[in-house]
PDB file of N, CA and C in Angstrom:
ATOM      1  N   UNK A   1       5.266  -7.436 -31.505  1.00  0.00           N
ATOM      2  CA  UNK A   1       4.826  -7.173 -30.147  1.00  0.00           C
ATOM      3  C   UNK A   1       6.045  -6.874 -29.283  1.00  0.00           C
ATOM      4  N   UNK A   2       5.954  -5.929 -28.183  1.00  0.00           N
ATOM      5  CA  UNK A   2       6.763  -5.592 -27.259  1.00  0.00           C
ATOM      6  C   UNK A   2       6.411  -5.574 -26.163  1.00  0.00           C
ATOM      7  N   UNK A   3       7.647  -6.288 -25.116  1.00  0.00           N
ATOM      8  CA  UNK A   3       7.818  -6.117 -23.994  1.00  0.00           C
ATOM      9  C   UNK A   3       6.760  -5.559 -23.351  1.00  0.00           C
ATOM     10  N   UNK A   4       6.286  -4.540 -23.326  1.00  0.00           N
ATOM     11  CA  UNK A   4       5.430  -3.538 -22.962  1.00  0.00           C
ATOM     12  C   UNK A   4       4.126  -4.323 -22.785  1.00  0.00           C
ATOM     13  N   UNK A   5       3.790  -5.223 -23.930  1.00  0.00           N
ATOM     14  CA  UNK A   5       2.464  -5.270 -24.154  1.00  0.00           C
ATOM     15  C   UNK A   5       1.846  -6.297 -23.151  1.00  0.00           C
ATOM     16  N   UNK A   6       2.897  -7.233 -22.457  1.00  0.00           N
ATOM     17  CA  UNK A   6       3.017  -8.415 -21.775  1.00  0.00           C
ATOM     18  C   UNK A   6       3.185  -8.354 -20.195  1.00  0.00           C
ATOM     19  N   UNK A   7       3.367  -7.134 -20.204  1.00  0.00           N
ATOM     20  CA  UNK A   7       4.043  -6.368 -18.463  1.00  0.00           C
ATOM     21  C   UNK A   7       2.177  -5.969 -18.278  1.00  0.00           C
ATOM     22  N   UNK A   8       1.563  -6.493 -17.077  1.00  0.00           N
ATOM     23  CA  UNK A   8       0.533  -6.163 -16.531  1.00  0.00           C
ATOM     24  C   UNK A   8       0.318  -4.728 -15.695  1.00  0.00           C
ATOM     25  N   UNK A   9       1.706  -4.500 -15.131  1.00  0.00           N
ATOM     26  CA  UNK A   9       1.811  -3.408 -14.443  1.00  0.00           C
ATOM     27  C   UNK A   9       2.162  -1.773 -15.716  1.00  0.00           C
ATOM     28  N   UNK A  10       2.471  -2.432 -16.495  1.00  0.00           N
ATOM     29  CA  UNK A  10       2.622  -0.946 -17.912  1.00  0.00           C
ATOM     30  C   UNK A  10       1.655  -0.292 -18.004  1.00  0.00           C
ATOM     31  N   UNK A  11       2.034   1.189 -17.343  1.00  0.00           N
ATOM     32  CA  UNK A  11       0.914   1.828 -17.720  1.00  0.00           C
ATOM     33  C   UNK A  11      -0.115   2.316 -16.892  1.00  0.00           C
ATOM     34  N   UNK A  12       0.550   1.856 -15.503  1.00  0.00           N
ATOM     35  CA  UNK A  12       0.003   1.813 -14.751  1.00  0.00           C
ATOM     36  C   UNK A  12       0.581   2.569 -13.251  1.00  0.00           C
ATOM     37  N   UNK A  13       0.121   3.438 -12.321  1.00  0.00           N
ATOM     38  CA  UNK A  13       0.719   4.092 -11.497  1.00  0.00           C
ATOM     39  C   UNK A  13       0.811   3.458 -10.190  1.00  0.00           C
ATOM     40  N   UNK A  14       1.769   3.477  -9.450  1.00  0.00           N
ATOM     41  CA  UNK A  14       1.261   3.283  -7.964  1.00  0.00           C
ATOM     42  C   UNK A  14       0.094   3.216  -7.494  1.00  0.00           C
ATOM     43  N   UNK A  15      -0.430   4.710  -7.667  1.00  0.00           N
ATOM     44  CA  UNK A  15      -1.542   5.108  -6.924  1.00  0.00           C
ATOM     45  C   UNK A  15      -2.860   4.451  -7.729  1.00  0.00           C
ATOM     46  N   UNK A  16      -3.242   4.246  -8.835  1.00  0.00           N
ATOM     47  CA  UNK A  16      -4.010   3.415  -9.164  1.00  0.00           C
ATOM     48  C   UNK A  16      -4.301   1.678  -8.889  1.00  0.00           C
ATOM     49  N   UNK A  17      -3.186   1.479  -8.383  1.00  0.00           N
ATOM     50  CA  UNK A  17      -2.822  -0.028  -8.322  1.00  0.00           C
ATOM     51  C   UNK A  17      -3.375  -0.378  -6.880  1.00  0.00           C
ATOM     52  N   UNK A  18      -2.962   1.404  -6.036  1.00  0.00           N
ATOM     53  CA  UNK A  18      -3.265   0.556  -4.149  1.00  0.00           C
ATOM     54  C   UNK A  18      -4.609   1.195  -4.308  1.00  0.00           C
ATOM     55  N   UNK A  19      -5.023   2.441  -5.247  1.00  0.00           N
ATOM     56  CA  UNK A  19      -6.759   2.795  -5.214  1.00  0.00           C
ATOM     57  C   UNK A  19      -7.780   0.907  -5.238  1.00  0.00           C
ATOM     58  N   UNK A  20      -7.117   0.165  -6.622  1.00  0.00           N
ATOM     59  CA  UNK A  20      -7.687  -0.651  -6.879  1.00  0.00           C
ATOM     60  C   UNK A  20      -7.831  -1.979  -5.918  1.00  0.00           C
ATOM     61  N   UNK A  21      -6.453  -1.992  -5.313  1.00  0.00           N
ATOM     62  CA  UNK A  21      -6.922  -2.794  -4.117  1.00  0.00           C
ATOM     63  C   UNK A  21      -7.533  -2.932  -3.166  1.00  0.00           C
ATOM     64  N   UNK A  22      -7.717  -1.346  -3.038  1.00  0.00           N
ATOM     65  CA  UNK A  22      -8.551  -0.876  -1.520  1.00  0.00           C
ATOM     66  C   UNK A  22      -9.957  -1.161  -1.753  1.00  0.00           C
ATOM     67  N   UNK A  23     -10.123  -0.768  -3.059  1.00  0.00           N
ATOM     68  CA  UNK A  23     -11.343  -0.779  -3.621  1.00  0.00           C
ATOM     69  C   UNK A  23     -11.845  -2.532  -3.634  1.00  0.00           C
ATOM     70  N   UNK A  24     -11.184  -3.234  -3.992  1.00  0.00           N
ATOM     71  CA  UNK A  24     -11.927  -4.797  -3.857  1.00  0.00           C
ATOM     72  C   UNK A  24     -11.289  -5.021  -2.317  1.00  0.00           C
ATOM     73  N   UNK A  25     -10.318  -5.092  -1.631  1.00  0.00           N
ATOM     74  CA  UNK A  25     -10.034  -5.699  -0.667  1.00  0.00           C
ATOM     75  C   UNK A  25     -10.445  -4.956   0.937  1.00  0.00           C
ATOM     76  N   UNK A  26     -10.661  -3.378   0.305  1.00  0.00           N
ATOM     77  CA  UNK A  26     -10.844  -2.443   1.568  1.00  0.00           C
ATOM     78  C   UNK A  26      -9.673  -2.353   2.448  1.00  0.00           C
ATOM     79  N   UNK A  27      -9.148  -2.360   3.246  1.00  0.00           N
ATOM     80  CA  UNK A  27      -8.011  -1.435   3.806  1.00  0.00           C
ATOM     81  C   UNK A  27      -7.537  -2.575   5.107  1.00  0.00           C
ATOM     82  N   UNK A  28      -8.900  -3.370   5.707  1.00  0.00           N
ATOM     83  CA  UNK A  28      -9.037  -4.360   6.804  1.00  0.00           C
ATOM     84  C   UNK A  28      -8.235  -5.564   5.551  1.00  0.00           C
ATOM     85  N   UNK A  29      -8.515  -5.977   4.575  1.00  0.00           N
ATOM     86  CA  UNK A  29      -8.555  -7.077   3.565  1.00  0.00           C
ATOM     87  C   UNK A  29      -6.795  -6.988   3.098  1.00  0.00           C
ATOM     88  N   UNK A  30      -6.925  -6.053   2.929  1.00  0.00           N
ATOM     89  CA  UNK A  30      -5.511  -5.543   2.056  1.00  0.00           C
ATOM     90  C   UNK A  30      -4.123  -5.879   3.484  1.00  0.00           C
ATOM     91  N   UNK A  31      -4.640  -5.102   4.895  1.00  0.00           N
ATOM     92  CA  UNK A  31      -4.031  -5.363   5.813  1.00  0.00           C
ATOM     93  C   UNK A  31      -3.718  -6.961   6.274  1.00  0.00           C
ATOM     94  N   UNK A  32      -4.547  -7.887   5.821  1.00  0.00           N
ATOM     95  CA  UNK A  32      -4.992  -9.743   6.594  1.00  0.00           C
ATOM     96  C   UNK A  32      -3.536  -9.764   5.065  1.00  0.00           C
ATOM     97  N   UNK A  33      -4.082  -9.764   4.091  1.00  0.00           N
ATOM     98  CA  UNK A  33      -2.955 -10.092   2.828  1.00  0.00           C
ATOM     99  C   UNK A  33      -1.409  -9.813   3.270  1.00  0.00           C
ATOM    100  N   UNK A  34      -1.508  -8.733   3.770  1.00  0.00           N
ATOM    101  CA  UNK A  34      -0.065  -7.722   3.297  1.00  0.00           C
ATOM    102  C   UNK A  34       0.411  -6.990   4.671  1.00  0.00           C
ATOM    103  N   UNK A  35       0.666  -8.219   5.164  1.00  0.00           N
ATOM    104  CA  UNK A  35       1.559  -7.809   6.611  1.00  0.00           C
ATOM    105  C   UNK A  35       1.910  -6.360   7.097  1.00  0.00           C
ATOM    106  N   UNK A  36       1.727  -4.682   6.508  1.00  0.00           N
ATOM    107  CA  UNK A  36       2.542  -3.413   6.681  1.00  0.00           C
ATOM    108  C   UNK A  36       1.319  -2.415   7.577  1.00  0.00           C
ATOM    109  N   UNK A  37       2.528  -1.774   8.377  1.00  0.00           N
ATOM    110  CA  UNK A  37       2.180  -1.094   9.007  1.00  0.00           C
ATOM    111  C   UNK A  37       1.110   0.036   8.616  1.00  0.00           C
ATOM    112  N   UNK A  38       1.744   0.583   7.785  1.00  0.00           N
ATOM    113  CA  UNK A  38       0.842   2.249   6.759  1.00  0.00           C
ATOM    114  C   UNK A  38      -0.780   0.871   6.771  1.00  0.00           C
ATOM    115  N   UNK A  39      -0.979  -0.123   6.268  1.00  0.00           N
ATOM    116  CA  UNK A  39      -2.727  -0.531   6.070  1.00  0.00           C
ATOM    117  C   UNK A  39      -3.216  -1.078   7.249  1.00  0.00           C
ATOM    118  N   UNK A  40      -2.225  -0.938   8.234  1.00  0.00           N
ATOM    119  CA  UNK A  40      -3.209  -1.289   9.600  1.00  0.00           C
ATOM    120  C   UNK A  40      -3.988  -0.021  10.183  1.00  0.00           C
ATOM    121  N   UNK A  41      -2.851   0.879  10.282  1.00  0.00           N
ATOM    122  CA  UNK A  41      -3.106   1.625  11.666  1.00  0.00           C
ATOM    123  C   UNK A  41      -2.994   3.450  10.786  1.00  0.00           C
ATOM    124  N   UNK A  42      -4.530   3.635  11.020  1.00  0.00           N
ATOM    125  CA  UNK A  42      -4.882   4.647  10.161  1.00  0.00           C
ATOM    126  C   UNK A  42      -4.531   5.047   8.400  1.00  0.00           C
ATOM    127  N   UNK A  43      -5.182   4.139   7.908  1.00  0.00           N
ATOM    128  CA  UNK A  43      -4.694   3.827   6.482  1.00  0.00           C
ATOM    129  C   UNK A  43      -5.296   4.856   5.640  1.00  0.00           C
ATOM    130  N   UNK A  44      -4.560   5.364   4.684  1.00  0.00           N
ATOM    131  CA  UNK A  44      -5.007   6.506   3.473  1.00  0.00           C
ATOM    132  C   UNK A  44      -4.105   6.004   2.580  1.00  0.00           C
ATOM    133  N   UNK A  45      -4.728   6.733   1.522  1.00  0.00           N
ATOM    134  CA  UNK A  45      -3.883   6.273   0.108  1.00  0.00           C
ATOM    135  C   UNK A  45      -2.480   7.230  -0.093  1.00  0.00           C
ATOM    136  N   UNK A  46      -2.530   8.276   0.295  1.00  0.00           N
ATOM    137  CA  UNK A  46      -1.108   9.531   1.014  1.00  0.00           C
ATOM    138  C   UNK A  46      -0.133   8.718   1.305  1.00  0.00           C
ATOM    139  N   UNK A  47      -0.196   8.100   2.881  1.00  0.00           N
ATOM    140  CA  UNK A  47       0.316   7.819   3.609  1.00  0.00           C
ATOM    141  C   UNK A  47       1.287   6.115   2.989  1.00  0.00           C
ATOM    142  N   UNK A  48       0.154   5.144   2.393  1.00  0.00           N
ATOM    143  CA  UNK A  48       0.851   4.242   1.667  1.00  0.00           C
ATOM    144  C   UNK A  48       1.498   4.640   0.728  1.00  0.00           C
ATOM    145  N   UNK A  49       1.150   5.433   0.181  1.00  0.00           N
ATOM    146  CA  UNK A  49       2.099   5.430  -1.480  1.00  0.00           C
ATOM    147  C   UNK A  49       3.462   6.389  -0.885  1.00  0.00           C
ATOM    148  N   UNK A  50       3.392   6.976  -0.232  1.00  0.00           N
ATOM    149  CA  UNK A  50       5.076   7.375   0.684  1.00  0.00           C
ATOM    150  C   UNK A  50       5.852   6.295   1.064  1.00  0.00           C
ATOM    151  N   UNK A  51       5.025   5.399   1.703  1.00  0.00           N
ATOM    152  CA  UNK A  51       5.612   4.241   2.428  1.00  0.00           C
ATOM    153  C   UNK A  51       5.886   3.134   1.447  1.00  0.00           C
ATOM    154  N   UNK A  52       5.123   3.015   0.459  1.00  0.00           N
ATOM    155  CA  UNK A  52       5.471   2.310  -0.692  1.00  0.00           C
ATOM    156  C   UNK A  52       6.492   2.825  -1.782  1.00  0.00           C
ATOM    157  N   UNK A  53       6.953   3.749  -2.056  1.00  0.00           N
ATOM    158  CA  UNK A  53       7.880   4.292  -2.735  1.00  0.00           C
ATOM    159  C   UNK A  53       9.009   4.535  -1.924  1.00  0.00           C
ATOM    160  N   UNK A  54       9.393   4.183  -0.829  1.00  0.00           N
ATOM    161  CA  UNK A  54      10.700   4.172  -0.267  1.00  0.00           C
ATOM    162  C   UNK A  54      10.816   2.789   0.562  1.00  0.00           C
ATOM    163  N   UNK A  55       9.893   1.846  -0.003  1.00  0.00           N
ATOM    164  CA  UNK A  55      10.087   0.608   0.768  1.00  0.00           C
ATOM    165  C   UNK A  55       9.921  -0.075  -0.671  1.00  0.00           C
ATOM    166  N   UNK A  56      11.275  -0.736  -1.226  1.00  0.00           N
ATOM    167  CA  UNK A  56      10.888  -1.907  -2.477  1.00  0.00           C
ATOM    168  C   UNK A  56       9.700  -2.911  -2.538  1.00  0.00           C
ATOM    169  N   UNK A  57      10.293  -3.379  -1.422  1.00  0.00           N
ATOM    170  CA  UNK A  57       9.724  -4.834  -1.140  1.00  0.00           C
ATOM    171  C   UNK A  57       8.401  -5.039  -0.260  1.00  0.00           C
ATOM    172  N   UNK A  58       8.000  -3.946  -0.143  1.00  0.00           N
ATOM    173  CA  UNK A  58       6.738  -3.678   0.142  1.00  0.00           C
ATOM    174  C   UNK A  58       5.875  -3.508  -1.228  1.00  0.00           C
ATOM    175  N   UNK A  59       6.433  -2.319  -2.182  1.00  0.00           N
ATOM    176  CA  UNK A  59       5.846  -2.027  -3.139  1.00  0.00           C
ATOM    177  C   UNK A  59       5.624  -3.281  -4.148  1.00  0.00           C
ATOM    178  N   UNK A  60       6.949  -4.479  -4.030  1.00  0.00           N
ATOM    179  CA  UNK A  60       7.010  -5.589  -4.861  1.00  0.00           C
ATOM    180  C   UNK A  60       5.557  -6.133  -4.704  1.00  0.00           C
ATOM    181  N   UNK A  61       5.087  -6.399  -3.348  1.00  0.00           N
ATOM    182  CA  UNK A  61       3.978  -7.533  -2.916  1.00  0.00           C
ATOM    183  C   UNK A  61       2.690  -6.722  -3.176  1.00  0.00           C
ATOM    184  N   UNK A  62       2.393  -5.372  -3.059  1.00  0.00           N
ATOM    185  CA  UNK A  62       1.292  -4.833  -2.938  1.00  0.00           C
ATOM    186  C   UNK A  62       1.242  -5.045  -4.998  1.00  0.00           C
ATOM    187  N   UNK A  63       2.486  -4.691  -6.042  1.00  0.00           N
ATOM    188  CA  UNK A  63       2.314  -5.149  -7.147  1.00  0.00           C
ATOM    189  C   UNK A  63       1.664  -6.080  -7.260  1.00  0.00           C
ATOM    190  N   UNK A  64       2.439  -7.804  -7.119  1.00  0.00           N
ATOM    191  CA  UNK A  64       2.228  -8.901  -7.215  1.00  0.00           C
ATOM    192  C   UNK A  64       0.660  -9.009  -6.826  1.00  0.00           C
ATOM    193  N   UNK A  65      -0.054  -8.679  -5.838  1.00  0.00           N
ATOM    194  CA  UNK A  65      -1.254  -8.714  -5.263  1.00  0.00           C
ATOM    195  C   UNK A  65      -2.220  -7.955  -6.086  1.00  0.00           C
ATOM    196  N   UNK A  66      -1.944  -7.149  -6.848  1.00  0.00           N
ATOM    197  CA  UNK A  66      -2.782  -6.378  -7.944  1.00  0.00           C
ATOM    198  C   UNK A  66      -2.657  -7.111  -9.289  1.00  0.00           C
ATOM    199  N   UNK A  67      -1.125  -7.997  -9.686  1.00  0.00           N
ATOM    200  CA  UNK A  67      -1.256  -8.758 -11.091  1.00  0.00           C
ATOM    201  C   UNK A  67      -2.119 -10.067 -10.572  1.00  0.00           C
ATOM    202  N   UNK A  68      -2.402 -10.350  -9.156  1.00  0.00           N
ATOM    203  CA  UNK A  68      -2.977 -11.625  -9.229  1.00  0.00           C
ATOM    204  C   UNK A  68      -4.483 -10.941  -9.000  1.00  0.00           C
ATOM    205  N   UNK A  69      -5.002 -10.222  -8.818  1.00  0.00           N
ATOM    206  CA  UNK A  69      -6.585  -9.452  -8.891  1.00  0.00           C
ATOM    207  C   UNK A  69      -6.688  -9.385 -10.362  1.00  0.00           C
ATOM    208  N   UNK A  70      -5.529  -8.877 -10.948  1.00  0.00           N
ATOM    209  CA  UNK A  70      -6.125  -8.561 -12.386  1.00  0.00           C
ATOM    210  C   UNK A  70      -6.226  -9.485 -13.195  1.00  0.00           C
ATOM    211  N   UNK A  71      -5.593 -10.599 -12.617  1.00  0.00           N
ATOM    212  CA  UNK A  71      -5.600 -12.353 -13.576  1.00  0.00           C
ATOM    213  C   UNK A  71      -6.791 -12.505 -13.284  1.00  0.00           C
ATOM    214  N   UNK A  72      -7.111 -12.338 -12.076  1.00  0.00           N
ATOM    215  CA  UNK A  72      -8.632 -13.448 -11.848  1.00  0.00           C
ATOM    216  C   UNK A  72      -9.677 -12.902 -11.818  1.00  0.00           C
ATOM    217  N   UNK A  73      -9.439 -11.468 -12.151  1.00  0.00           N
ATOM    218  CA  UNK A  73     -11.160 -10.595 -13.436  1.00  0.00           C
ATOM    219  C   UNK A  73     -11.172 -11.164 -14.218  1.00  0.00           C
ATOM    220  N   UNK A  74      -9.393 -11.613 -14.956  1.00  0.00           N
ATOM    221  CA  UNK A  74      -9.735 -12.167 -16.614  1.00  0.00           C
ATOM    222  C   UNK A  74     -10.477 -13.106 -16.920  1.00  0.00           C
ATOM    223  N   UNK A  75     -10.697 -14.171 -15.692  1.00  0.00           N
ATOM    224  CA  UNK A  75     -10.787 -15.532 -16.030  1.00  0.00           C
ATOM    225  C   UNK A  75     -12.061 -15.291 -15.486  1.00  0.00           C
TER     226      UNK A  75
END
């Protein structure tokens, strides 16, 4: 087994990751979680994934917030 197989985020794009959040949390939900400007105030999936690919530590938490959605489908 490899590395790969153990990484939740492998395999997986940006843009699928903030589709999937929007999709359970909606854009109001995602905004109460995740303190950023781009999901308050006129939110699209465009506009975040710009703002998420030149902001790390934005992109870190909106990750983290998708491996903890995808833990707790598992269970």
């Amino acid at each position: 087994m490899n590395d790969s197989n153990h990484d939740p985020l492998h395999g997986v794009t940006l843009e699928q990751i903030l589709t999937a959040l929007v999709a359970h949390y909606q854009w109001q939900g995602l905004a109460e979680l995740i303190d950023i400007r781009c999901f308050k105030s006129d939110p699209s999936i465009k506009s975040s994934l710009t703002f998420l690919r030149k902001t790390p530590w934005a992109r870190e938490k909106v990750e983290r917030l998708y491996v903890k959605l995808q833990r707790g489908k598992r269970s």
